[in-house]
Every structure is written in C-alpha cells, then in structure tokens.
Protein backbone atom coordinates (compact mmCIF):
# COMPACT_ATOMS: atom_id res chain seq x y z
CA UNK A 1 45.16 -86.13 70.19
CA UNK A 2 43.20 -83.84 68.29
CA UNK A 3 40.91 -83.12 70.94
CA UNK A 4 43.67 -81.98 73.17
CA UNK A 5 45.39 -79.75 70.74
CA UNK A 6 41.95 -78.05 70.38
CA UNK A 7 42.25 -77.47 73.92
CA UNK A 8 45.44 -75.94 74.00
CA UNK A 9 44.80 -73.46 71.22
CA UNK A 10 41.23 -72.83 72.88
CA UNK A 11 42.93 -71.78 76.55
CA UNK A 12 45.69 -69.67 74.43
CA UNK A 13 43.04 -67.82 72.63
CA UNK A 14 41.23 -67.13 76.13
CA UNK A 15 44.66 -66.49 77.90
CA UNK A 16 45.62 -63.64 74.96
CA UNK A 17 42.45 -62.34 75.23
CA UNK A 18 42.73 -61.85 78.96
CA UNK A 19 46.15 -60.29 78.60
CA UNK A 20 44.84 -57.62 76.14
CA UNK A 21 41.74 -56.76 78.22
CA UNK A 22 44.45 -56.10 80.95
CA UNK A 23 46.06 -54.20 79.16
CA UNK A 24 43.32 -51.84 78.28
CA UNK A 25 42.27 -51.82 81.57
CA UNK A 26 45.87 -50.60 82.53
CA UNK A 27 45.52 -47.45 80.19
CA UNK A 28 42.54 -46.84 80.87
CA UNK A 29 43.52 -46.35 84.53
CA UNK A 30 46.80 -44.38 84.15
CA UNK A 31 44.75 -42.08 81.45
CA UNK A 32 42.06 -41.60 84.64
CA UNK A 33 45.27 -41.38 86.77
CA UNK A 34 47.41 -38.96 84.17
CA UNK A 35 45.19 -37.40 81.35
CA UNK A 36 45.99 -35.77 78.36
CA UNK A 37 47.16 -32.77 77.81
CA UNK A 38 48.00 -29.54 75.06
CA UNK A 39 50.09 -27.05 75.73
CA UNK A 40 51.85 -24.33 73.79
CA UNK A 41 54.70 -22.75 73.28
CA UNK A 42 57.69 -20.35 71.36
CA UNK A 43 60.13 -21.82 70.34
CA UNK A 44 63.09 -19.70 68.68
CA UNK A 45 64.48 -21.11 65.13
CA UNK A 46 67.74 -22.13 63.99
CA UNK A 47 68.95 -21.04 60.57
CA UNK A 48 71.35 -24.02 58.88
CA UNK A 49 72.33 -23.80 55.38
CA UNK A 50 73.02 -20.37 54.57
CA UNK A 51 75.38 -19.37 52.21
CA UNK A 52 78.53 -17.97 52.65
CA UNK A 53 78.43 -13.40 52.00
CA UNK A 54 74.78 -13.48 52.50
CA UNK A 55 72.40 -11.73 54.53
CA UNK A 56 68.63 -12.91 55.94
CA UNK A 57 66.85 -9.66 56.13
CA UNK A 58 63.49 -10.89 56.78
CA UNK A 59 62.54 -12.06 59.08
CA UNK A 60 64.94 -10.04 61.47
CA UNK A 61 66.53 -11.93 64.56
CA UNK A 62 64.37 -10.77 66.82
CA UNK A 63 61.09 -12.32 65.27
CA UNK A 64 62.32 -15.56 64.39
CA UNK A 65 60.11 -18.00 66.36
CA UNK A 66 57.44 -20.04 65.88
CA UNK A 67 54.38 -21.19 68.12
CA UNK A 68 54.04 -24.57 68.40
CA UNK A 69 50.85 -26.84 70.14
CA UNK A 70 52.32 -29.91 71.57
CA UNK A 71 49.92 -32.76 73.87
CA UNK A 72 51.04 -35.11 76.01
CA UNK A 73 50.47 -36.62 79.67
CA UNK A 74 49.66 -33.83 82.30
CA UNK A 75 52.98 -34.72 84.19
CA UNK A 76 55.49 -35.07 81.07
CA UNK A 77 53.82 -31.64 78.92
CA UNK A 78 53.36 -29.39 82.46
CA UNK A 79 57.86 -29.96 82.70
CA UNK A 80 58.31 -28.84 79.36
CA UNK A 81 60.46 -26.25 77.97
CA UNK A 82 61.71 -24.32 74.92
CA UNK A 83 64.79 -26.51 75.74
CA UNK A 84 63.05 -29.47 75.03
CA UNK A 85 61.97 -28.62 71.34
CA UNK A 86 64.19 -27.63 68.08
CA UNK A 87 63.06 -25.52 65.41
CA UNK A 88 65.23 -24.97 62.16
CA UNK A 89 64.69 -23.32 58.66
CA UNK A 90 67.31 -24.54 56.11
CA UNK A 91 68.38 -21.84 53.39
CA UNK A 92 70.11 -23.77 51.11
CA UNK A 93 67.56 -24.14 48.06
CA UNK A 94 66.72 -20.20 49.11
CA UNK A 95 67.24 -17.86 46.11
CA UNK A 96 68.95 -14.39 46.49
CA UNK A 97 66.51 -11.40 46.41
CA UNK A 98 63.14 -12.76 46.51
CA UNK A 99 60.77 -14.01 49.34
CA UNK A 100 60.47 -17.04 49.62
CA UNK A 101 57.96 -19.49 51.84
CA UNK A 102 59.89 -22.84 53.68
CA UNK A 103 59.16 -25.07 56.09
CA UNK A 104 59.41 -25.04 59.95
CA UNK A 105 61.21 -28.21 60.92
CA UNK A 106 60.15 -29.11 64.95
CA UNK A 107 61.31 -31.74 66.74
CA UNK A 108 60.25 -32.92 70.46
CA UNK A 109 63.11 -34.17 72.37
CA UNK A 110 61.07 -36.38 74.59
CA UNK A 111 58.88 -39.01 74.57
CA UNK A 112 55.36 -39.18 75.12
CA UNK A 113 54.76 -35.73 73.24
CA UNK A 114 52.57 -35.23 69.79
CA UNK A 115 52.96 -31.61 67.75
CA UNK A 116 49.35 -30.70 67.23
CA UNK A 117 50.62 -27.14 65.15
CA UNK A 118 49.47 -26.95 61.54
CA UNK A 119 51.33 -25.45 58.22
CA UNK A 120 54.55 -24.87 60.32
CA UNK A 121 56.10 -22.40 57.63
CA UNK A 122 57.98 -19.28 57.40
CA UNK A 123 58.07 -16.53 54.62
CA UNK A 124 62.00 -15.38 54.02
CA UNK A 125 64.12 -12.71 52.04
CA UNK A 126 67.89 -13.67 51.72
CA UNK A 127 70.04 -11.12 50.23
CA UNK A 128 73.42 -11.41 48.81
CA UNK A 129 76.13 -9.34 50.78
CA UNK A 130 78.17 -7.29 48.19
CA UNK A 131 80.54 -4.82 48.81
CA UNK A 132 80.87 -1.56 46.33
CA UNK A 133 82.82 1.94 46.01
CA UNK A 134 80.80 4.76 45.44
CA UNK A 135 82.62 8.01 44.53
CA UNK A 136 82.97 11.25 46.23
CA UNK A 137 81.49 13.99 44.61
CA UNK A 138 82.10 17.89 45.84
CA UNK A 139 79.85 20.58 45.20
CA UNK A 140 81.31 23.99 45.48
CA UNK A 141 79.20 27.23 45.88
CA UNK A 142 79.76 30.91 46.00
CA UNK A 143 83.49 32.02 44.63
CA UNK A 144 86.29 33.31 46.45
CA UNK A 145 86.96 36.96 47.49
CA UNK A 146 87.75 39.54 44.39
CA UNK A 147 91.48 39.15 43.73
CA UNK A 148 91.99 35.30 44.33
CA UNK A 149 91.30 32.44 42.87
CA UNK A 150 90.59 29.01 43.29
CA UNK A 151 92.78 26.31 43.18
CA UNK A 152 92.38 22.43 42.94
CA UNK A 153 90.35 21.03 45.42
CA UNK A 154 91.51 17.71 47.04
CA UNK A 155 88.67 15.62 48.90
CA UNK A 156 89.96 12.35 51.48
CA UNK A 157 88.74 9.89 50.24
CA UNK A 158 87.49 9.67 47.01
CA UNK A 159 85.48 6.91 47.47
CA UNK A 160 83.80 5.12 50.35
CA UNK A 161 83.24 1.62 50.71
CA UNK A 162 79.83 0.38 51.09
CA UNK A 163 78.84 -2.81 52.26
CA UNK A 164 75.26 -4.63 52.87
CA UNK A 165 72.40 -6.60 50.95
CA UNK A 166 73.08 -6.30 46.89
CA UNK A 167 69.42 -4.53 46.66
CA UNK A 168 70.28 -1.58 48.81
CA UNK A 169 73.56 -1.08 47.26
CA UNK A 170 72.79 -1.27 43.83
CA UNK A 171 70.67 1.75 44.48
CA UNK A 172 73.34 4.07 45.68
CA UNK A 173 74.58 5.95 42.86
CA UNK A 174 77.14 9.19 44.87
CA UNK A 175 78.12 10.38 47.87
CA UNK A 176 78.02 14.13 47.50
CA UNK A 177 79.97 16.99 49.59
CA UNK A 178 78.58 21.04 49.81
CA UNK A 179 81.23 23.78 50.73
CA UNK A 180 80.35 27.29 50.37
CA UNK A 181 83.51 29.61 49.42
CA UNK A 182 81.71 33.07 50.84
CA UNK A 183 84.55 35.41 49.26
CA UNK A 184 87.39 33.19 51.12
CA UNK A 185 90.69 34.56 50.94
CA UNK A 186 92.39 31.81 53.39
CA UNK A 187 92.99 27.75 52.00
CA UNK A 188 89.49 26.14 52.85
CA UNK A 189 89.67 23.12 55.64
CA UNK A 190 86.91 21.46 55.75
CA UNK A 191 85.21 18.07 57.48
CA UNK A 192 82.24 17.10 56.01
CA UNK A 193 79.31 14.09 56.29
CA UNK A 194 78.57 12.93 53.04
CA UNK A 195 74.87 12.90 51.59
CA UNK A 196 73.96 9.61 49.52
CA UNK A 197 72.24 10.17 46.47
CA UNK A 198 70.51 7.26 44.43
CA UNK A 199 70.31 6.66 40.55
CA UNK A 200 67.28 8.82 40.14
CA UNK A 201 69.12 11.84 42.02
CA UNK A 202 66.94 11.47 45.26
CA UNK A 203 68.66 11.35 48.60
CA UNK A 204 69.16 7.73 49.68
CA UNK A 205 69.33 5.87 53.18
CA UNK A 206 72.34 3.98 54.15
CA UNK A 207 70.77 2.56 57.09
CA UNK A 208 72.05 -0.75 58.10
CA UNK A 209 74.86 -0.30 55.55
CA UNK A 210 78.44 -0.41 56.78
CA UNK A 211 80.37 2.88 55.34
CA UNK A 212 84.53 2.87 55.39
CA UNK A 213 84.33 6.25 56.49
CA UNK A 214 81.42 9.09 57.57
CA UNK A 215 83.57 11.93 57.33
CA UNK A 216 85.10 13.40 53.98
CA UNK A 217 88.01 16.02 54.46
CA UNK A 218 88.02 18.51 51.81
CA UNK A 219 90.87 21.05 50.97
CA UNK A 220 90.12 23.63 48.51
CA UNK A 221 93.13 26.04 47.89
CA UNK A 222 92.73 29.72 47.72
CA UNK A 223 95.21 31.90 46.20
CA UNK A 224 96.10 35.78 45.24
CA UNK A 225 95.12 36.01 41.51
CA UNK A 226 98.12 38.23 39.75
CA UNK A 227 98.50 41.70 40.23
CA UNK A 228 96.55 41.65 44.00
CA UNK A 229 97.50 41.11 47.29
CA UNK A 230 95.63 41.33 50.68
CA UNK A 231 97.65 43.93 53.14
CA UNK A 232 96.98 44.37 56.51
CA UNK A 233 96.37 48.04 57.60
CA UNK A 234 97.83 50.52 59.99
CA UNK A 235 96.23 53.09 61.60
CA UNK A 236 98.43 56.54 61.05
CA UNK A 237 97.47 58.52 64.33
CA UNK A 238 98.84 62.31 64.96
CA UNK A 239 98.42 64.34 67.87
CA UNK A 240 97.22 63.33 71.47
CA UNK A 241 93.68 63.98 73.33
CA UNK A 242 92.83 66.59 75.80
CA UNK A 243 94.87 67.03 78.62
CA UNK A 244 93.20 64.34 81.47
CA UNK A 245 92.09 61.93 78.58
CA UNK A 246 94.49 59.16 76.61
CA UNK A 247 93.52 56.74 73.66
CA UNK A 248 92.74 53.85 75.04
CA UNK A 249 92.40 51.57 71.98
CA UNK A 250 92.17 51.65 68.18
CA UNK A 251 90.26 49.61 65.81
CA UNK A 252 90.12 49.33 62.47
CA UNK A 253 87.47 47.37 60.30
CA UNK A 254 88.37 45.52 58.08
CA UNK A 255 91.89 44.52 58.93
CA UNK A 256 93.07 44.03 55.76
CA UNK A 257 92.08 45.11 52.32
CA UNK A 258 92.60 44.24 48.43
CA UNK A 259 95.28 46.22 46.46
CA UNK A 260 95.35 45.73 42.81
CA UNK A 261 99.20 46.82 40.92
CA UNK A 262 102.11 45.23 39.00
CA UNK A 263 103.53 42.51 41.04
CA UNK A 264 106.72 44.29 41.45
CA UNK A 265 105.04 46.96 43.51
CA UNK A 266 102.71 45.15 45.55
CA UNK A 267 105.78 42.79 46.30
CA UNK A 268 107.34 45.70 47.68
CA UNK A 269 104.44 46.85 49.71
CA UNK A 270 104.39 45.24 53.31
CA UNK A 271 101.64 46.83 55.09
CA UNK A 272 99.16 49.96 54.37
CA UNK A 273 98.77 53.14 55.94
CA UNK A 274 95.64 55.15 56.50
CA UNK A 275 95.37 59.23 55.93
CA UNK A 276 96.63 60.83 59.38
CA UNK A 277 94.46 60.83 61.64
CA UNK A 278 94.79 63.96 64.18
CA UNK A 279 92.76 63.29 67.17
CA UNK A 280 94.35 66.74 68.97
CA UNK A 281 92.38 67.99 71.78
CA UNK A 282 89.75 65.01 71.59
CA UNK A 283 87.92 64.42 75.02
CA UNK A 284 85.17 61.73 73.45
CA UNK A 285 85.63 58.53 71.19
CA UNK A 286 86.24 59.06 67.27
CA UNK A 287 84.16 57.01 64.54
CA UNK A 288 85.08 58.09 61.12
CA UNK A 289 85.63 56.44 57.49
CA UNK A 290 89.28 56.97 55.92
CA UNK A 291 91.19 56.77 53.07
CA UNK A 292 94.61 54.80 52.24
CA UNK A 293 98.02 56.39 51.83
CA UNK A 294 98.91 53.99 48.75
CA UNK A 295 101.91 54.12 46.64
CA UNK A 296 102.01 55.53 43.39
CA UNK A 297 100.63 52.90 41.02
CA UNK A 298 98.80 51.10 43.41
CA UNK A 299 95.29 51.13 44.01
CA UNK A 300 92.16 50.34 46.46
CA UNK A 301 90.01 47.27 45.22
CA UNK A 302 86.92 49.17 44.31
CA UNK A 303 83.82 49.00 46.57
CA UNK A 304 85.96 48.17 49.86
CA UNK A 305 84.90 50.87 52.73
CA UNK A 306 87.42 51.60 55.78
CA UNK A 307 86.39 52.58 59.25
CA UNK A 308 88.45 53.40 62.19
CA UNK A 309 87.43 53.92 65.54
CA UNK A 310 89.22 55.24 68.25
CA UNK A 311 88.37 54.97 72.00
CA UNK A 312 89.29 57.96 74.25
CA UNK A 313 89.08 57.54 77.95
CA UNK A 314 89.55 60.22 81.22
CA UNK A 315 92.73 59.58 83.34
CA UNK A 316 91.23 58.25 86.18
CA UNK A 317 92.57 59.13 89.65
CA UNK A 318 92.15 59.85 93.50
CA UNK A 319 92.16 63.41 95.39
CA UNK A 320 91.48 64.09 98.99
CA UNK A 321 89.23 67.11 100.57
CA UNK A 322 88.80 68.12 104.30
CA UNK A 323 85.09 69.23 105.04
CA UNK A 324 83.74 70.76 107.96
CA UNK A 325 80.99 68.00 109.48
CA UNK A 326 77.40 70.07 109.45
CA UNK A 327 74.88 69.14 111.36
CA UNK A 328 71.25 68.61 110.53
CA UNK A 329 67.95 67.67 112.13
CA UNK A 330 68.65 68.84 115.58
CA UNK A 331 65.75 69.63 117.32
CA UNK A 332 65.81 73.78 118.48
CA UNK A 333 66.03 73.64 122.31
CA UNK A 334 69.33 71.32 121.82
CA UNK A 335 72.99 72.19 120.90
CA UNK A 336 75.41 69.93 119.60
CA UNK A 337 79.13 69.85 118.99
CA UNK A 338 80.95 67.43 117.01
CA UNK A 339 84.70 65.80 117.19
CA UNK A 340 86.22 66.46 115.07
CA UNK A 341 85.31 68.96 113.18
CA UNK A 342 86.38 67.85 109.43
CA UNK A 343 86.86 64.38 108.34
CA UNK A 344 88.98 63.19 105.60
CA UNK A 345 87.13 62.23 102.30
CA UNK A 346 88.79 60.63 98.85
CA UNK A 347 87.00 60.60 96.02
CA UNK A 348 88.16 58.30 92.75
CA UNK A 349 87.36 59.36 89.31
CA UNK A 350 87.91 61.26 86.07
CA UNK A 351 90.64 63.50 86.38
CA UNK A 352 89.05 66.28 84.15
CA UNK A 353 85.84 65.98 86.83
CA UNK A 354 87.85 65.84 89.82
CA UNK A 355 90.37 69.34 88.99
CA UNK A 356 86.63 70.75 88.20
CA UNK A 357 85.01 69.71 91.47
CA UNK A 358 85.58 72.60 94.04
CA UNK A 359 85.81 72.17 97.85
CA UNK A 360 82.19 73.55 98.41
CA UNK A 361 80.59 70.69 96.22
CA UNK A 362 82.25 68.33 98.73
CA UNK A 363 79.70 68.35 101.63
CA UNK A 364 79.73 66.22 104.71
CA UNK A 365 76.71 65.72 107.15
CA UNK A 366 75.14 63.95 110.18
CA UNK A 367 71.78 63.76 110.27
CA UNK A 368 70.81 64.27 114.26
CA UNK A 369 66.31 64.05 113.73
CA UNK A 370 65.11 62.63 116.26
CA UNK A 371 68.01 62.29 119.06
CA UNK A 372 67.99 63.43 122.47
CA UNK A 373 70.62 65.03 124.80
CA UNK A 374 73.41 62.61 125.42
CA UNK A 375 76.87 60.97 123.01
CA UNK A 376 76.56 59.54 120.03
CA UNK A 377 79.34 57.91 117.56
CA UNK A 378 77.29 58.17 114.32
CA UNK A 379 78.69 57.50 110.30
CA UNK A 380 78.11 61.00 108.51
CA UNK A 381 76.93 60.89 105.10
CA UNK A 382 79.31 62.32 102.02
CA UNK A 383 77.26 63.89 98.96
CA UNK A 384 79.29 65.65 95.95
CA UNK A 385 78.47 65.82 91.98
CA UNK A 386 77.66 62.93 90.03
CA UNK A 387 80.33 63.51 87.49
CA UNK A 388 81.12 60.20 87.10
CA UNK A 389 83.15 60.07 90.85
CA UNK A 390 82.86 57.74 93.13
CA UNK A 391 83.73 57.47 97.19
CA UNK A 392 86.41 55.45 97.92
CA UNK A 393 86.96 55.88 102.00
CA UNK A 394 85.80 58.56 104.23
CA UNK A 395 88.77 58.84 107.51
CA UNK A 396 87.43 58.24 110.66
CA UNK A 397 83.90 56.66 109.42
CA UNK A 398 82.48 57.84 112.60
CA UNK A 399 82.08 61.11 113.91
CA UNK A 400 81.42 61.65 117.86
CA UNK A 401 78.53 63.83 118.68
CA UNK A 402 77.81 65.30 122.45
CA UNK A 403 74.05 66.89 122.23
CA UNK A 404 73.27 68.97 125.52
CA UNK A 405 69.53 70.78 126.46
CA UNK A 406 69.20 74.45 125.94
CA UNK A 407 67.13 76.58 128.83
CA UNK A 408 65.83 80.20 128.56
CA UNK A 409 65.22 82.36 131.29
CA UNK A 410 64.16 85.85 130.93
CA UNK A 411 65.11 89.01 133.62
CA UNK A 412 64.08 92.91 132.89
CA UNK A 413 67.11 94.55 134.61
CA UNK A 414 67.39 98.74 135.06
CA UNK A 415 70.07 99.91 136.48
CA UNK A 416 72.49 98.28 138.16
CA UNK A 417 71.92 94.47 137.36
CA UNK A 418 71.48 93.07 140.77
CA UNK A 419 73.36 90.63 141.81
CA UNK A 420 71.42 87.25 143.54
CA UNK A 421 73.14 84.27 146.20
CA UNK A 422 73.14 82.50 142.89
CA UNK A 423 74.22 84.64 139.82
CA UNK A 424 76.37 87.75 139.63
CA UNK A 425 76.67 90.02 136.54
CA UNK A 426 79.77 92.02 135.78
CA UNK A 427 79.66 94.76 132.38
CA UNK A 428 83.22 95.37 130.77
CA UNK A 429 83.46 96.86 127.34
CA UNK A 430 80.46 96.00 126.31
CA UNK A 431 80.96 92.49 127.22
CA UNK A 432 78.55 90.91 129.93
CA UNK A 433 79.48 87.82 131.87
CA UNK A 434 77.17 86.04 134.54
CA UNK A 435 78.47 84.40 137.05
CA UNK A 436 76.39 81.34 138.85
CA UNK A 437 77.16 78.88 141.55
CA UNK A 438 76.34 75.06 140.90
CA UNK A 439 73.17 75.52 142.99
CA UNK A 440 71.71 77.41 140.04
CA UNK A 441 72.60 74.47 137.54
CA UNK A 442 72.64 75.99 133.84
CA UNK A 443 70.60 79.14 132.85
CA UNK A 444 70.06 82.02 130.01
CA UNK A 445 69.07 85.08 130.84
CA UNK A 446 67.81 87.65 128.61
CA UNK A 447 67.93 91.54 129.86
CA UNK A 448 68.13 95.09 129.08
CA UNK A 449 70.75 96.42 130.47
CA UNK A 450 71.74 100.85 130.67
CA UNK A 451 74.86 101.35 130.28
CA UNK A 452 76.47 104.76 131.51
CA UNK A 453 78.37 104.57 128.47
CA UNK A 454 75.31 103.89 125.94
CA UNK A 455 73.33 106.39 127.63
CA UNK A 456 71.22 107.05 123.92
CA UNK A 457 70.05 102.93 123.77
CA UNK A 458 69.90 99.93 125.85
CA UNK A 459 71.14 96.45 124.68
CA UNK A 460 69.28 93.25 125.43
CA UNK A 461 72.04 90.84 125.75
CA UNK A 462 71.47 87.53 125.37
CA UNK A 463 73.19 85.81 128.65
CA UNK A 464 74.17 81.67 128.67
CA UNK A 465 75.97 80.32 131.96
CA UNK A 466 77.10 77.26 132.83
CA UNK A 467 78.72 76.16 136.20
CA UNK A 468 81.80 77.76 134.88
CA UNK A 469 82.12 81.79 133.49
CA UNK A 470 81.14 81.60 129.70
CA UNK A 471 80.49 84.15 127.34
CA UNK A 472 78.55 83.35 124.58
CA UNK A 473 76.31 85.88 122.43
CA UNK A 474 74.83 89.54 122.36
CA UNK A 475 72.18 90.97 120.40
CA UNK A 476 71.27 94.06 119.56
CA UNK A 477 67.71 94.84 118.47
C-alpha cells in the first residue's frame, strides 16, 4: 500500500513538472512569435477636484499633458492610442496662490500593457477667482475759455467691475480718465478707455481680466461765468465793388467772441456788429483786422483779435467777335482764297477783360506751309490776350480753302500793244484788260505800255488773265 501511494505522488510530481515545462515552452514561443515592446506617448490630463470660483493658471490648457512610456506585446502596444490611457491631476488638497507639485495619475485601459514612465508629476498654481470694483478716477487738464467756468463733471460709470485670479486683482488700485479742456466754451462729451493704475501708481495690465465695461463716458459742463457771454459776429459791409466785379463771400475769424458787461446788457445783446466796412470800388479780395461796434457799457474780452476777409470776384460772361480769316505760310507762286471770309468766335471770361479786349486782339488764322494747289477744309487757329479768357466755340470749325498756281510772263510792248491769235489787249482810262482764248490757258504779262494820253511816262502794268476777262492790278514804278 505504501509502495503504491509512493507511486502515485512520484508520477504527479513528474506529470506537474511536465505541465510547467510546457508551459514555459509556450511563452517562450509566443515571446519568439510576439516580442516585447515600448512605446510612447501624450496623453492630455484631466483636472477633477477643483474648487468651485477658482482658476488653474499654470499650467495653461494648452500644455497640460504628460509623456508616458508604456511596453507591451508588439501587436497589443503598435494599436494603441491616447484613447486607451487616462491621465488626471486632482486639486482638491491644492492651496490657493502658491505652486504646488502633485501627482500624475495614469491608467492603461487594456491588458497586457506596463507604464515604464518615472516621477509622473506636475507643478501647479491655482488661484482663487474674486471679483472687485475699482473706482473711476478723472483727471482734468487745461481750463476752460476766459469767461466760463466749469461745472460738475459726471463720469458713466464710476466703477468697473473686475474679475480674475485674487493675485492680479489685488494689485489694481484705479482706473483713471484724461480730458483736456483747451479753453472749451461748449459742454464736454467725451468717450474714453480707462488706464489701470496699481498700488504703487505704475500702470497695470488687465490682461486676462474680465472688465464690466472698456469705455467710460465723461460729461464735464461748461458754462458762461457772470457778466460774459459768447456772441456771434456780423460782418457790417457798405458799398459795392467795381463795376464787372461782386463779393463773392465773406468770412470772418473767429465767429464769435467774449463780451464782458452787467448781465442786463449782455442779455439784451443778440449778436455783434463789426466797424463798416466800405469795400466801394474794390476789384481784388480784402484782408483786414476790425474793430466791434459794442454797446455802451459793454466791452471786448481783452487779447481777442478779429479778421475779416472778403472775396471779390469778376462777373464772368460770353461776347462774340467776327474776324477776317488771314492766311499764312503760303508759298509765293500760289494764291489762295478762303470761304468764308470771317468766322464766328465766343470767348468766355471776366467781364472787366472782355469790354477791354478790342476787335484787333481777336485774330483768326490758317496756317497753309507746306500745301500745294488744290481744296482744302482746314480748322483755323484763334489767338487773343491771356487775360484770363478762354475759347468757348469757334462757328463753322472749318474754313474751306481753294489754293491755285501763279505764272509770270513778261512782254516789252511800244506802241500799239499787238494783238496775238491768243491774247488781245484793249487800254480804257487807264485800265488795261487782256483778253485770251482757252488755248493760251492762264498767263501774266508784264509791259510798258505809251499811252497817247501819258505822253510824259509809260506805265508797266502788271497784266493777270484767266480764260475769262479779269482785271486785276497796275503798278506804277
């Protein structure tokens, strides 16, 4: 019996020592078949546990992850994700105001997966959210014109509301509003951003604060001090310009000036007058300092200069002149003629210039360098004064021009002029005519002709025919 429980507990001892050496064989195979191994990765933390009107300022949202080392079969670690870890930092033992050094807790939500990071910790600074009212203080500068005075000022609102971590806060000590009066004479209206001063005085940052309001509105009230009053002023003119010229605006700087007086009077005293101004005869704008025509027992504020300025402008207008077209350029052995003769010019500008401009001055011209015989429609050119005129339309813009060839041929005649198949002279009074058939196409002939009744001289007449019976000059020498 003995022997054959020592049997049994002899084949058990071999039979769990064969199942163990399996085993290891099986792990050591999937190892060779799946090996280790480490990976890494970030993995973003949750805050729990923070308290109610607080504020984590460090470390911002942004950096709040940790890098974690994590090992595990090739297969299960290569799947892995930030979705399969959880990182958390719990606030709750946390004090307010100071930084404070915690622990990263990181959990693997699989199987099969070691951490391998070290000292998983996190340095913090949780502030206390606190909301305070800091008060509005305005700054006024400069004073208000002479003769008023300045009244309450009213600033909206009085305080702003600031809210953020207790530190920052606690440091603000004003919010603090400049206006500059600069001699006002009108109720200020005013928007203003507020600067933020700290205890020590020095300009403070309210970055990452939250303000009620970044605007202040500010009303300072400005008002006529007894026995003053601002009155607007009126220019007193006389007379009228030259004839041709009219006042084309008046100006007055400043607008409005101080009186000092009893309050009766200067209640009874709506606007003020200037001295008369007598701008008679003026052709040319007027720049001159004046005086006031004040009531009796009421006075200039002292120190207060007036000017007035008056602008004085020409009528302007349109006339109309009818020059003769002259011709220019045309080469000597041409002749030209021109239809029609005078065009119709206007001219717009200062009346004064235009009465002064005579007809002469007005000169109309075509220039004809460089054109041969034949018809030509060409735009004449207008020249006058510059006296401030201008051209407004010339009527017709184009001029016809008809440029023929001039031909000279010379014949010594004694006598009786003798008469050819093609030309025939005939003397009356002085007057000499040549006749010529179209064979003989267009000719001048220059002669010296005896006449029985200018026995003591002889006249060399200057002879131009044309297919038709033309007279056209004579010259004596």
């Amino acid at each position: 019996m003995k022997k054959f429980a020592r049997s049994i507990v002899s084949n058990l001892f071999t039979l769990l020592l064969s199942l163990a050496l399996a085993i290891l064989i099986w792990f050591n195979a999937q190892e060779s078949d799946d090996p280790l191994r480490s990976e890494f990765l970030s993995i973003p933390i949750t805050v729990i546990g923070q308290p109610d009107n607080s504020l984590l300022l460090d470390p911002p949202a942004d950096r709040r992850v940790v890098q974690i080392v994590f090992e595990g079969p090739t297969s299960v670690v290569t799947q892995l994700t930030v979705e399969d870890f959880s990182a958390s930092i719990d606030l709750t033992e946390v004090p307010f105001g100071e930084e404070a050094t915690i622990p990263i807790a990181v959990q693997p939500k699989v199987d099969n997966v070691t951490l391998r990071s070290q000292q998983l910790e996190i340095t913090v600074l949780l502030e206390q959210l606190v909301t305070r009212d800091i008060p509005v203080i305005l700054d006024v500068r400069s004073e208000v014109a002479r003769g008023y005075s300045q009244g309450i000022p009213l600033v909206d609102p009085e305080v702003i509301t600031v809210s953020g971590p207790a530190s920052s806060v606690a440091e603000l000590d004003s919010a603090r509003v400049t206006v500059f009066l600069n001699n006002a004479r009108e109720d200020i209206f005013d928007s203003r951003q507020p600067v933020f001063y700290d205890q020590q005085g020095r300009v403070a940052s309210v970055r990452g604060l939250d303000l009620s309001t970044g605007q202040v509105d500010i009303t300072i009230p400005v008002v006529e001090s007894a026995g003053y009053a601002e009155k607007f002023i009126d220019v007193d003119i006389i007379g009228e310009p030259a004839p041709g010229y009219r006042v084309l605006s008046i100006n007055v700087s400043p607008i409005s000036v101080l009186i000092q007086g009893r309050p009766t009077l200067l209640s009874q005293v709506d606007r003020v007058q200037t001295e008369p101004i007598d701008i008679t005869g003026l052709t040319e704008p007027y720049l001159q300092q004046v005086t006031l025509a004040l009531p009796d027992g009421v006075t200039q504020d002292e120190g207060e200069e007036i000017f007035v300025e008056i602008d004085i402008e020409p009528f302007f207008t349109t006339d109309t002149y009818n020059p003769i077209v002259v011709v220019q350029g045309l080469d000597e052995t041409l002749e030209a003629t021109v239809e029609p003769e005078s065009v119709r010019v206007v001219l717009f500008g200062p009346l004064p210039a235009l009465e002064a401009l005579l007809d002469e001055e007005v000169r109309v011209t075509v220039d004809l360098f460089g054109l041969i015989t034949g018809t030509y429609s060409l735009e004449p050119d207008v020249s006058f004064p510059d006296r401030g005129i201008e051209l407004r339309s010339i009527q017709p813009s184009q001029v016809t021009v008809n440029i023929t060839r001039l031909l000279t041929i010379t014949n010594e005649i004694t006598g009786t002029l003798s008469v050819t198949e093609t030309d025939s002279v005939r003397v009356t009074n002085n007057i000499v005519m040549r006749h010529t058939t179209p064979e003989a196409g267009r000719q001048m002939a220059a002669a010296r002709f005896f006449h029985p009744a200018h026995a003591a001289r002889s006249e060399k007449i200057m002879i131009y025919s044309s297919p038709t019976v033309r007279l056209l000059k004579r010259v004596f020498p």
